[in-house]
N, C-alpha and C. Protein backbone atom coordinates (compact mmCIF):
# COMPACT_ATOMS: atom_id res chain seq x y z
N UNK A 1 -12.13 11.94 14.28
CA UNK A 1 -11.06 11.02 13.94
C UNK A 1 -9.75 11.56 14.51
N UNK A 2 -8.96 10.28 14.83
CA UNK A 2 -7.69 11.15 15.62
C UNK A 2 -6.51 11.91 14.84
N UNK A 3 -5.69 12.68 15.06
CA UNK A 3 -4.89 13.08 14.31
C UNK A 3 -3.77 12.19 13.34
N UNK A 4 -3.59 12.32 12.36
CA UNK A 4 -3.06 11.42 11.68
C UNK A 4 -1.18 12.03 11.09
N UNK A 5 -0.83 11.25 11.35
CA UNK A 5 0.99 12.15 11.13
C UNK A 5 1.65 10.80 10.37
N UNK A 6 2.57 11.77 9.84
CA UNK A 6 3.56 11.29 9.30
C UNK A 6 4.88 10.47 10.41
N UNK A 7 5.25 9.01 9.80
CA UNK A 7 5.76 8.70 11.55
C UNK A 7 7.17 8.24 11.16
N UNK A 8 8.16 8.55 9.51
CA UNK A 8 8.89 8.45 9.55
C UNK A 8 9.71 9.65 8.12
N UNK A 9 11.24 9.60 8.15
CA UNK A 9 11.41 10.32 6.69
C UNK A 9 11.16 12.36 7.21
N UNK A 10 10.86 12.47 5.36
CA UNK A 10 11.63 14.16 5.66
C UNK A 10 10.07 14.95 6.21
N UNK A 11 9.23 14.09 6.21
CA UNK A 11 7.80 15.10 6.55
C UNK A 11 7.27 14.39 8.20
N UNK A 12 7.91 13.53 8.79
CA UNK A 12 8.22 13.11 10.32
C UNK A 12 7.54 14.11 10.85
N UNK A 13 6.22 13.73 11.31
CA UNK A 13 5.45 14.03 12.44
C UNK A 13 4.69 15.00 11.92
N UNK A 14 4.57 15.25 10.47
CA UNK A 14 3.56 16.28 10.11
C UNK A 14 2.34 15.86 9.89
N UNK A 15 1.30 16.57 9.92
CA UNK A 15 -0.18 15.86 10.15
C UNK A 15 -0.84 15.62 8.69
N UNK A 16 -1.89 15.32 8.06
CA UNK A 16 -1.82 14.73 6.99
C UNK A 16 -3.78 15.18 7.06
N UNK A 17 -4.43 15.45 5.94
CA UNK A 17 -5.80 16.11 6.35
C UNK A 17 -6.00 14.32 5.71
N UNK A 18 -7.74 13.86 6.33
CA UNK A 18 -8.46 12.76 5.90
C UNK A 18 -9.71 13.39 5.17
N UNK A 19 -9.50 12.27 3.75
CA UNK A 19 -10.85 12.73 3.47
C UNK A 19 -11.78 11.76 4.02
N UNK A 20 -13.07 12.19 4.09
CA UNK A 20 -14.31 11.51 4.89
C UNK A 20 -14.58 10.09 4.44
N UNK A 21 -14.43 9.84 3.37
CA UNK A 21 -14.52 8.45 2.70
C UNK A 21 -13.14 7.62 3.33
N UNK A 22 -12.21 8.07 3.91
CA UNK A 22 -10.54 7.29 4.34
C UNK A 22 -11.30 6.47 5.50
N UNK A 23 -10.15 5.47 5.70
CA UNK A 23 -9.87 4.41 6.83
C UNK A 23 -8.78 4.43 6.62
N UNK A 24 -8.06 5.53 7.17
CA UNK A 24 -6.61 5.43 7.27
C UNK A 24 -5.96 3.62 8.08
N UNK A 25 -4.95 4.01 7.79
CA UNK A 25 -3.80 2.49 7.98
C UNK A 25 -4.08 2.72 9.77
N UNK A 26 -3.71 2.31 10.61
CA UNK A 26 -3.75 2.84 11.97
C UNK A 26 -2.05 3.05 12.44
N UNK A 27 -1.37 3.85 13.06
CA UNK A 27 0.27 4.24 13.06
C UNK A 27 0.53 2.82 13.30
N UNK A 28 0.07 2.06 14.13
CA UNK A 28 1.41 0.71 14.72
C UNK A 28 1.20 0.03 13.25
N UNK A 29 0.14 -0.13 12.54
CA UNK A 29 0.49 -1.43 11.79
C UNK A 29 1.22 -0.34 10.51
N UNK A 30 1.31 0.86 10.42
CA UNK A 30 2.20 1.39 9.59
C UNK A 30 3.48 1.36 9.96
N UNK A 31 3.67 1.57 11.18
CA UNK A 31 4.64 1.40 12.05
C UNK A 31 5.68 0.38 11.42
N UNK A 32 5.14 -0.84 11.87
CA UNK A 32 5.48 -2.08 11.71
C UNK A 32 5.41 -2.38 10.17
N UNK A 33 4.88 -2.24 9.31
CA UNK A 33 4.59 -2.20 7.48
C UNK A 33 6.18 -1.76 7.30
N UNK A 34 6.50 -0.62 7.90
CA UNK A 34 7.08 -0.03 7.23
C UNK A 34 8.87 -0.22 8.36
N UNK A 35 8.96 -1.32 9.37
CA UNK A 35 9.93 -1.57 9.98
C UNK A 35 10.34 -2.89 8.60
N UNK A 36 9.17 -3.33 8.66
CA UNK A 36 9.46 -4.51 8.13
C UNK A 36 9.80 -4.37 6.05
N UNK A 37 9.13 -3.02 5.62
CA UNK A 37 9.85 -3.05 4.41
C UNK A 37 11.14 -2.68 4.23
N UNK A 38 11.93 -1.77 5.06
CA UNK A 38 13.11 -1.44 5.50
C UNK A 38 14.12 -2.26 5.14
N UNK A 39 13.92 -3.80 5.78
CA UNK A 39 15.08 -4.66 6.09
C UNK A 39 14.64 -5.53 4.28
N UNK A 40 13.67 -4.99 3.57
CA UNK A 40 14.37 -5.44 1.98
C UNK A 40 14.23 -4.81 1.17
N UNK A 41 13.72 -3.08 1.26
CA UNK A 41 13.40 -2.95 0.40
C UNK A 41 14.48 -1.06 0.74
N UNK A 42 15.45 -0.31 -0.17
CA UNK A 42 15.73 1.09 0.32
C UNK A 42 15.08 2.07 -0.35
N UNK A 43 15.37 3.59 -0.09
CA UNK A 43 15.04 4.44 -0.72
C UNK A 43 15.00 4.21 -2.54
N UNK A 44 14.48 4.61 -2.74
CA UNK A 44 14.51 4.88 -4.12
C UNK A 44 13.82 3.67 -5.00
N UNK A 45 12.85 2.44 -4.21
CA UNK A 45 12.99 1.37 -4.30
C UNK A 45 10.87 1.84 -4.61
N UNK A 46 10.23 1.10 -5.41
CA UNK A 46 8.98 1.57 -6.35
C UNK A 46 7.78 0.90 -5.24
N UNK A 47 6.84 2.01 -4.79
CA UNK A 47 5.45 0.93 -4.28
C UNK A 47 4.49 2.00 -5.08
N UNK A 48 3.66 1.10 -4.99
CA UNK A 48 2.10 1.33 -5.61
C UNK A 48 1.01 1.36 -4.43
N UNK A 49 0.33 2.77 -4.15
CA UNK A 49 -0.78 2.59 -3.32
C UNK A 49 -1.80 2.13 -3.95
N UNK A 50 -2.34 1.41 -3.79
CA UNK A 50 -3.92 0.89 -4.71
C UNK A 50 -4.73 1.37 -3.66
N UNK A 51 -5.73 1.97 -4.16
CA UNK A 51 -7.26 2.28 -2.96
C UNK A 51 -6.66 3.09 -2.02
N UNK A 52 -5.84 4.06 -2.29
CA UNK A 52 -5.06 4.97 -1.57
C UNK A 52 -5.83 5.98 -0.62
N UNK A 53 -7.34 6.33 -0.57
CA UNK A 53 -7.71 6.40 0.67
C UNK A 53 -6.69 7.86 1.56
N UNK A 54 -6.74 7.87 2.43
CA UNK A 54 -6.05 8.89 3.36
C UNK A 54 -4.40 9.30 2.13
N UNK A 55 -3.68 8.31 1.93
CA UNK A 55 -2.42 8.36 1.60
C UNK A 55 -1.89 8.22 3.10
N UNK A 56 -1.93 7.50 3.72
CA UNK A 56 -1.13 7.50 4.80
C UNK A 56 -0.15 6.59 4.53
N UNK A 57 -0.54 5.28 4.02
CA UNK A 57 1.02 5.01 3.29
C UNK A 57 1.58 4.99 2.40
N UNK A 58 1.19 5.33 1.02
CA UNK A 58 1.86 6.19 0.27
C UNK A 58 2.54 7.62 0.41
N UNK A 59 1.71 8.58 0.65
CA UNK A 59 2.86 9.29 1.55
C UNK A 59 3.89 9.17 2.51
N UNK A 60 3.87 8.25 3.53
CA UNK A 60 4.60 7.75 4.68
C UNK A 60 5.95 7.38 3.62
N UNK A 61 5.42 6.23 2.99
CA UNK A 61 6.57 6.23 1.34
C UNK A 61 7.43 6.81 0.87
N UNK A 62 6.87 8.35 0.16
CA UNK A 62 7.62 9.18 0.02
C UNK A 62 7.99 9.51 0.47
N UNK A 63 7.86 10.15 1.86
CA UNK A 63 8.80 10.73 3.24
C UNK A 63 9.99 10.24 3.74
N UNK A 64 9.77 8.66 3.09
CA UNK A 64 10.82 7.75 3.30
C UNK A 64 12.04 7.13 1.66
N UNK A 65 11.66 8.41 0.64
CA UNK A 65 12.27 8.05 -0.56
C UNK A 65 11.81 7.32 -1.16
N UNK A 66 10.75 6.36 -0.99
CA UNK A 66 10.16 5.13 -2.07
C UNK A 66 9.87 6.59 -3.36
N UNK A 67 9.60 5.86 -4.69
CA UNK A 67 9.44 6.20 -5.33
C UNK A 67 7.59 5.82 -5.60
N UNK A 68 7.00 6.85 -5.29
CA UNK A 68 5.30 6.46 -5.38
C UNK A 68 4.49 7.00 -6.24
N UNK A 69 3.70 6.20 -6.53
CA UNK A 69 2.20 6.36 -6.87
C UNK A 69 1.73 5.57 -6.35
N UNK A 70 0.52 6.62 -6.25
CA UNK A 70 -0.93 6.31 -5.58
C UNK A 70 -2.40 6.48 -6.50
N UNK A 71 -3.26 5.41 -6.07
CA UNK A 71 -3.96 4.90 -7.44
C UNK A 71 -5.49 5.66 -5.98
N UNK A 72 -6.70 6.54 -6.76
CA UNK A 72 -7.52 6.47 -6.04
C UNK A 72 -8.61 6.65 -6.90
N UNK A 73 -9.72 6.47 -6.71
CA UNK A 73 -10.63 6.34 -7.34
C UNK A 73 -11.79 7.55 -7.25
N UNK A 74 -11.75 7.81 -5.65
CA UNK A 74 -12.94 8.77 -5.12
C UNK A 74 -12.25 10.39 -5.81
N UNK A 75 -12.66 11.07 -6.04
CA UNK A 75 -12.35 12.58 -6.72
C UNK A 75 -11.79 13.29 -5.21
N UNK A 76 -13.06 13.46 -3.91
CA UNK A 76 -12.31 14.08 -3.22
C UNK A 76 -11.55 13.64 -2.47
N UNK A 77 -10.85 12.64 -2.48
CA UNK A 77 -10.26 11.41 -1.54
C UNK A 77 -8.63 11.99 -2.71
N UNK A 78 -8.65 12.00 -3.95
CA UNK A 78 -7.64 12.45 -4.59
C UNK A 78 -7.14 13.70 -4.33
N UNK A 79 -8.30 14.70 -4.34
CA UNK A 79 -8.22 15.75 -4.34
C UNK A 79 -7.69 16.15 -3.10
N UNK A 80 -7.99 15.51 -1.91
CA UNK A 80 -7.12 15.74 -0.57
C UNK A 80 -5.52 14.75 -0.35
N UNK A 81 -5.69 13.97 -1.35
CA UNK A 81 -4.31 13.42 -1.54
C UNK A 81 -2.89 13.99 -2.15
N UNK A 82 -3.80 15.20 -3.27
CA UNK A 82 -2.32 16.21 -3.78
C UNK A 82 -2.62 17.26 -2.84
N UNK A 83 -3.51 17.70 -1.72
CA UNK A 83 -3.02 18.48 -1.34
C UNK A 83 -2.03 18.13 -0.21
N UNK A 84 -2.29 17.04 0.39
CA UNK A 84 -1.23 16.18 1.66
C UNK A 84 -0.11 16.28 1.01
N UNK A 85 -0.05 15.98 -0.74
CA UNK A 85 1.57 16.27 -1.01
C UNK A 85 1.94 16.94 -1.11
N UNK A 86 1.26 17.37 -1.96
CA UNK A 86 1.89 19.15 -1.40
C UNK A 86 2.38 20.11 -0.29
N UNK A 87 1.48 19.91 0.67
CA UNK A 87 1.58 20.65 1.76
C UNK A 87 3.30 19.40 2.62
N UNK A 88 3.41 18.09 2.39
CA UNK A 88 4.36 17.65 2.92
C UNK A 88 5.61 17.82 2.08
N UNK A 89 5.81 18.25 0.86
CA UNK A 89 6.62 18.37 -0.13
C UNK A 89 7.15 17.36 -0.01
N UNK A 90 6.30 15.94 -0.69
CA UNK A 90 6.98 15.04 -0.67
C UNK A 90 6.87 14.40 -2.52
N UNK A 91 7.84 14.00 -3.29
CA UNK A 91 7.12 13.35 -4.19
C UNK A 91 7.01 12.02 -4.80
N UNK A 92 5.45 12.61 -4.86
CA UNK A 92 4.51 11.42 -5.14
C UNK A 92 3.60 11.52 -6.45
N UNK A 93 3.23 10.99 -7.18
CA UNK A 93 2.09 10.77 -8.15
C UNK A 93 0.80 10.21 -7.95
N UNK A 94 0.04 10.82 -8.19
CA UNK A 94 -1.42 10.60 -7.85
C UNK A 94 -2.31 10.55 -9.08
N UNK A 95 -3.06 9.38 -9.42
CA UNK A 95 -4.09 9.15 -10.22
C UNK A 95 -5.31 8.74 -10.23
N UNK A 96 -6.03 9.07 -10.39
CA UNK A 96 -7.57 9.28 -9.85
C UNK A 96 -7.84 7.99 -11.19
N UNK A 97 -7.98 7.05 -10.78
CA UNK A 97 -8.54 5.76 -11.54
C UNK A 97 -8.58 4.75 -10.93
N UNK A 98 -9.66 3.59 -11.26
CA UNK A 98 -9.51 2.31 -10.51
C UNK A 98 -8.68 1.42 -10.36
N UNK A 99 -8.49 1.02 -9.35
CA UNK A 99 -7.31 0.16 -8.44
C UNK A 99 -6.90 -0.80 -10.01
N UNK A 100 -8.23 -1.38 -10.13
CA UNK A 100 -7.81 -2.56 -11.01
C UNK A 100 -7.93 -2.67 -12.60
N UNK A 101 -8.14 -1.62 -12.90
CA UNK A 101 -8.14 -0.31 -13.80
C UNK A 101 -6.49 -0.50 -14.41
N UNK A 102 -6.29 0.14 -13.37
CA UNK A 102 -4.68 0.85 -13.64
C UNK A 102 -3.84 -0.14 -13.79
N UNK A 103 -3.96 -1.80 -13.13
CA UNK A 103 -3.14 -2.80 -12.61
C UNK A 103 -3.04 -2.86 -14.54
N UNK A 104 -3.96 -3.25 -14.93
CA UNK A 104 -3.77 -3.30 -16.58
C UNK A 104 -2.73 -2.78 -17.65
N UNK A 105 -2.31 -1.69 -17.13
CA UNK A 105 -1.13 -1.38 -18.09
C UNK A 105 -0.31 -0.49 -17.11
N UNK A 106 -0.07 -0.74 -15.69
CA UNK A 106 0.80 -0.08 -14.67
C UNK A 106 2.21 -1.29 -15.42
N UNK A 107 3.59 -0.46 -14.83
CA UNK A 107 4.55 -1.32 -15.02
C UNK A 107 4.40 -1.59 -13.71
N UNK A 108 6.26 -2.18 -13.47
CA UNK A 108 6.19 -3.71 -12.73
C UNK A 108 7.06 -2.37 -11.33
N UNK A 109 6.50 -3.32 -10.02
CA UNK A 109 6.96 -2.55 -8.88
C UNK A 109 7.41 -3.33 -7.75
N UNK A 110 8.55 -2.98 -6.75
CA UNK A 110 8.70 -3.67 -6.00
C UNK A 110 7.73 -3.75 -4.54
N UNK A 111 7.16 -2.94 -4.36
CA UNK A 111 6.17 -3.17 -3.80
C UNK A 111 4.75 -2.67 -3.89
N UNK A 112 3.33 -3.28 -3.72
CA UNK A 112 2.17 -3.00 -4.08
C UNK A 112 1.16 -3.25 -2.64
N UNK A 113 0.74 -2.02 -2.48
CA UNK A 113 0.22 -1.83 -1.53
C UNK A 113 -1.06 -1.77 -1.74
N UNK A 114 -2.68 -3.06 -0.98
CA UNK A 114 -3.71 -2.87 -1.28
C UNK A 114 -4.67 -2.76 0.00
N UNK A 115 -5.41 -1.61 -0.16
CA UNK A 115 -6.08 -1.29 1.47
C UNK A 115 -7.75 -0.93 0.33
N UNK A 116 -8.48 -1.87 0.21
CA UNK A 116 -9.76 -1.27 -0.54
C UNK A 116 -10.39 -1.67 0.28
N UNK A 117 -11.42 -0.67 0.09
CA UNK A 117 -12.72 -0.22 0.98
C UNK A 117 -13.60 -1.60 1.39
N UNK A 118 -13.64 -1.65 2.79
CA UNK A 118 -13.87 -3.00 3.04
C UNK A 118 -15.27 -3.28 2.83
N UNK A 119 -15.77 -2.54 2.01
CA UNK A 119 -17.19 -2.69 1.72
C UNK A 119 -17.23 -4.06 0.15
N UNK A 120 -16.06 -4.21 -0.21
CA UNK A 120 -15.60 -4.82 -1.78
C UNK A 120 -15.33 -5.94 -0.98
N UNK A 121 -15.26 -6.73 -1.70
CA UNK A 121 -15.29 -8.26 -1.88
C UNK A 121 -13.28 -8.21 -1.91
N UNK A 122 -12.81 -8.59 -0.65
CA UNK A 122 -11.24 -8.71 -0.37
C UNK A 122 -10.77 -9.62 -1.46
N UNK A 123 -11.35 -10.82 -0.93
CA UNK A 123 -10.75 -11.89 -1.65
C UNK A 123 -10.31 -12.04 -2.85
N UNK A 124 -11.61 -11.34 -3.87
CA UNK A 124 -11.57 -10.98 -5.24
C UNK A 124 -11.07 -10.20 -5.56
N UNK A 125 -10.89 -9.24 -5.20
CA UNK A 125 -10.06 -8.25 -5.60
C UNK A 125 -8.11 -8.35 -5.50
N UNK A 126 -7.94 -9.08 -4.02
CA UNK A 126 -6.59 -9.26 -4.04
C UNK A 126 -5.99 -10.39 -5.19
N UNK A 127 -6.92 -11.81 -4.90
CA UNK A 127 -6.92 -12.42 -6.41
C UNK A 127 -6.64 -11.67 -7.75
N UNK A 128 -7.92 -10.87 -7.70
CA UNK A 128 -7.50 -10.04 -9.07
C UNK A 128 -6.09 -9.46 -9.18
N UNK A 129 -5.81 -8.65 -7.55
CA UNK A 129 -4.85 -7.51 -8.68
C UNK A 129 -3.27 -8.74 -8.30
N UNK A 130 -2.84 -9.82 -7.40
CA UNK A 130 -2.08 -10.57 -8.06
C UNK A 130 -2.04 -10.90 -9.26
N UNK A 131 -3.65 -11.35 -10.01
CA UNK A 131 -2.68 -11.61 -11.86
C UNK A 131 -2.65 -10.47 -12.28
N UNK A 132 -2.83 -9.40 -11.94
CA UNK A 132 -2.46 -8.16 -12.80
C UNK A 132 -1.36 -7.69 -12.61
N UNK A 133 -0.66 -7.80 -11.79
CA UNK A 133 0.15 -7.00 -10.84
C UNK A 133 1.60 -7.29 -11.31
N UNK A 134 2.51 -6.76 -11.93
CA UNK A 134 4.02 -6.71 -12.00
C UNK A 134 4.81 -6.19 -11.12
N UNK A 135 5.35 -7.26 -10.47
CA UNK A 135 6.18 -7.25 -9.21
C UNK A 135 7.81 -8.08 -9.75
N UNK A 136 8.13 -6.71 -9.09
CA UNK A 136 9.72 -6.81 -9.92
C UNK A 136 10.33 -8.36 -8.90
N UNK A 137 11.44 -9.00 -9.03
CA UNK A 137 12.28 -10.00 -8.42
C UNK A 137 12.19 -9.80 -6.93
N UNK A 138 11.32 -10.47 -5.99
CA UNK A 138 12.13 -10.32 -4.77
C UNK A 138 10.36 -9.18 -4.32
N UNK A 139 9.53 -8.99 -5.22
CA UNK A 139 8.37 -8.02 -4.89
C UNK A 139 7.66 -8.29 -4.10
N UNK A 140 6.86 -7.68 -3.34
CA UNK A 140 5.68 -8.08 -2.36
C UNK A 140 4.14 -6.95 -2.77
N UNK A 141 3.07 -8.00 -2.63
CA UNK A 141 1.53 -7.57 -2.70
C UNK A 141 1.14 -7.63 -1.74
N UNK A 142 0.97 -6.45 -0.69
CA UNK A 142 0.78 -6.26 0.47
C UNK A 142 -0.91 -6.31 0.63
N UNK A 143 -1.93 -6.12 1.44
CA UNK A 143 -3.34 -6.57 1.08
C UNK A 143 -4.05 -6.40 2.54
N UNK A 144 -3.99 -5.30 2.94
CA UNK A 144 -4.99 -4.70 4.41
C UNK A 144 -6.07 -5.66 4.29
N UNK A 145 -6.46 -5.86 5.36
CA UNK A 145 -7.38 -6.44 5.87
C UNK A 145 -8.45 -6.65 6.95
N UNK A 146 -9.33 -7.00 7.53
CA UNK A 146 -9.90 -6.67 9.00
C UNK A 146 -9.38 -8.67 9.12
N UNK A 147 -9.59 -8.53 10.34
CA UNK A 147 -9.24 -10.16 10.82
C UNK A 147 -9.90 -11.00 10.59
N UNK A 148 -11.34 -10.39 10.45
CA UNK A 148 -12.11 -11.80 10.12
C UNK A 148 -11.95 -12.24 8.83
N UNK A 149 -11.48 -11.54 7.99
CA UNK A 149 -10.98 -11.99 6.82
C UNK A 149 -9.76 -12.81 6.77
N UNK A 150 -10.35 -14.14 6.29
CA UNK A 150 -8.78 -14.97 5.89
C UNK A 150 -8.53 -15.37 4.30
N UNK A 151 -7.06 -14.73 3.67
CA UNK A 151 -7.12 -14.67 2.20
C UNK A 151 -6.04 -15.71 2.54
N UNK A 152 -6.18 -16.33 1.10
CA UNK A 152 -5.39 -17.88 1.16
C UNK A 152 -4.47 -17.74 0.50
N UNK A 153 -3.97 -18.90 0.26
CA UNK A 153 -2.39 -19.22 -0.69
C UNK A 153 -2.56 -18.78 -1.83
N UNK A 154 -1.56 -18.24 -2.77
CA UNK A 154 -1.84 -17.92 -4.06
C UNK A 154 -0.83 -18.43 -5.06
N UNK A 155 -1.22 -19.46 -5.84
CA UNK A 155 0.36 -20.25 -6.38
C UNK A 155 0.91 -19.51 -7.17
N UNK A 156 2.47 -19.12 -6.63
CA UNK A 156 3.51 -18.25 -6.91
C UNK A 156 3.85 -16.99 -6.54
N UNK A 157 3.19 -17.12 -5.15
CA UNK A 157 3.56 -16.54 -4.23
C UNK A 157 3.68 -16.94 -3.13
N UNK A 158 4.49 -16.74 -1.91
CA UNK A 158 4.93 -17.17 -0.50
C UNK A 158 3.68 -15.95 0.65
N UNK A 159 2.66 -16.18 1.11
CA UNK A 159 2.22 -16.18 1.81
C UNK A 159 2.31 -15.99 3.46
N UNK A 160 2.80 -14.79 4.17
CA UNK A 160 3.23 -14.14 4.88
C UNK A 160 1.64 -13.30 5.35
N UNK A 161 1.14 -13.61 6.91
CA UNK A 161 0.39 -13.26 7.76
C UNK A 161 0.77 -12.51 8.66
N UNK A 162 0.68 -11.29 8.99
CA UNK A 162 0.95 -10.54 9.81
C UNK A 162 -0.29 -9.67 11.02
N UNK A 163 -0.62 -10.20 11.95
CA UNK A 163 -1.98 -9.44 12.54
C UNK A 163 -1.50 -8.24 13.89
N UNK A 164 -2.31 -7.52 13.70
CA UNK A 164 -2.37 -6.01 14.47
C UNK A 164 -3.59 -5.70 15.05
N UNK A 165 -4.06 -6.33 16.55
CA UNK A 165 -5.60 -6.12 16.59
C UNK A 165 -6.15 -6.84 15.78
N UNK A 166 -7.12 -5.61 14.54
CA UNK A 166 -8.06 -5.93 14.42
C UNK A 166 -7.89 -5.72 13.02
N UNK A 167 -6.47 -5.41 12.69
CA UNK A 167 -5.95 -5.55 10.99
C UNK A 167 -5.12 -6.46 10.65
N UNK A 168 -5.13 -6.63 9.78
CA UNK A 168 -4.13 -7.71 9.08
C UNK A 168 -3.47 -7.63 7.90
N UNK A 169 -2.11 -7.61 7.64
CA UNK A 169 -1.38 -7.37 6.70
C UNK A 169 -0.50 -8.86 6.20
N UNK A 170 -1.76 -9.21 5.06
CA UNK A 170 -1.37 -10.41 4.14
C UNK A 170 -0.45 -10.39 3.17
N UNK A 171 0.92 -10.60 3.51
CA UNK A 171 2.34 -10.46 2.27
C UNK A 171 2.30 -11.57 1.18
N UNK A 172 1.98 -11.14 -0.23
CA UNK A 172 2.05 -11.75 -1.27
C UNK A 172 3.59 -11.80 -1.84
N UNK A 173 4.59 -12.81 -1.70
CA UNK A 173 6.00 -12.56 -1.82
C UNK A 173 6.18 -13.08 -3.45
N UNK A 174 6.25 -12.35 -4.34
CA UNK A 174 6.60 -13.01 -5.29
C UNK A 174 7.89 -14.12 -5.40
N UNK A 175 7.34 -15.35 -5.87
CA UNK A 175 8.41 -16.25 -5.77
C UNK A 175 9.19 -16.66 -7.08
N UNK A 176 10.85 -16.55 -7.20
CA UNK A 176 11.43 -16.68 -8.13
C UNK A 176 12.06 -17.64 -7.95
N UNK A 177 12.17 -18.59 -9.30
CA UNK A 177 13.60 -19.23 -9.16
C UNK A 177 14.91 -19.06 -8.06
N UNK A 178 15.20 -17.83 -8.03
CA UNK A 178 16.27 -17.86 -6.77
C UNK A 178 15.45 -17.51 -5.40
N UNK A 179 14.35 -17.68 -5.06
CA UNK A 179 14.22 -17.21 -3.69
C UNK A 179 13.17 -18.94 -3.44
N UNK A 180 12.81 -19.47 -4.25
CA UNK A 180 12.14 -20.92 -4.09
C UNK A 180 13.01 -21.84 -3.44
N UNK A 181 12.43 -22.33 -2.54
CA UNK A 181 12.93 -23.26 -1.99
C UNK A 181 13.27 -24.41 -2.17
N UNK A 182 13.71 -25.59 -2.96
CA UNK A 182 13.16 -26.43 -3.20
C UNK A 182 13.48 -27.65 -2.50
């Protein structure tokens, strides 16, 4: 697997170990994830990794001041996730429990990041963790994907498609009174 780095923030260009179970994010569509949370979202501002996997963007996160946790399920997939923080001295929180598990009594965040193992049923699961999910005013439910997957409208949220190759990053925009169009 190719080397995997940090591509923005105070741990910029440091390498990051994978555990064997990861499908890390690939850099451009982190790249781009993370050009595009920039212009609404700043430092100090809350995401949630769900199915956190490598931590490549939850860490990338912290490097960049978000305020994170990361939700993982696999033991050594965690277990190589505090040591990436560690070794990047970045901070982050890490909890070894299920994605949709945690959505149950997690508070509310401005952004929620979902990359699960594409072996799970997408559809259902992103369904799911939208009604679970507390997303502050103005929040987004971000939702990795491979392309052949197409996830649909979800009422009360604005629906934002973004493709990279052979990934796809489906934006769940929470919609409020002031951002509805009418």
């Amino acid at each position: 697997m190719p080397d995997l780095r940090i591509l923005g923030g105070s741990a910029k260009g440091r390498s990051l170990k994978i555990p064997s179970s990861a499908r890390p994010t690939p850099a451009r569509v982190r790249k781009s994830l993370f050009d595009l949370l920039e212009v609404h979202f700043g430092a100090g501002s809350s995401l949630l990794d769900l199915c956190a996997g490598s931590g490549a963007v939850g860490l990338e996160a912290a490097a960049r001041g978000f305020e994170v946790i990361m939700v993982e399920k696999n033991a050594t997939a965690a277990e190589t996730l505090e040591r990436n923080r560690r070794d990047l001295k970045v901070n982050a929180k890490i909890i070894k429990a299920d994605a949709l598990k945690f959505l149950e009594t997690a508070p509310s965040f401005d952004v929620i990041f979902l990359d699960p193992p594409y072996t799970q049923d997408l559809l259902e699961m992103t369904k799911k963790a939208l009604q679970l999910a507390k997303l502050e005013p103005d929040g987004v439910l971000i939702s990795q994907h491979p392309i052949q997957v197409k996830l649909p409208p979800i009422q009360g949220f604005r629906l934002e498609t973004r493709v990279y190759g052979s990934n796809v990053l489906s934006l769940y925009w929470l919609e409020t009174p002031e951002n509805t169009l009418d």
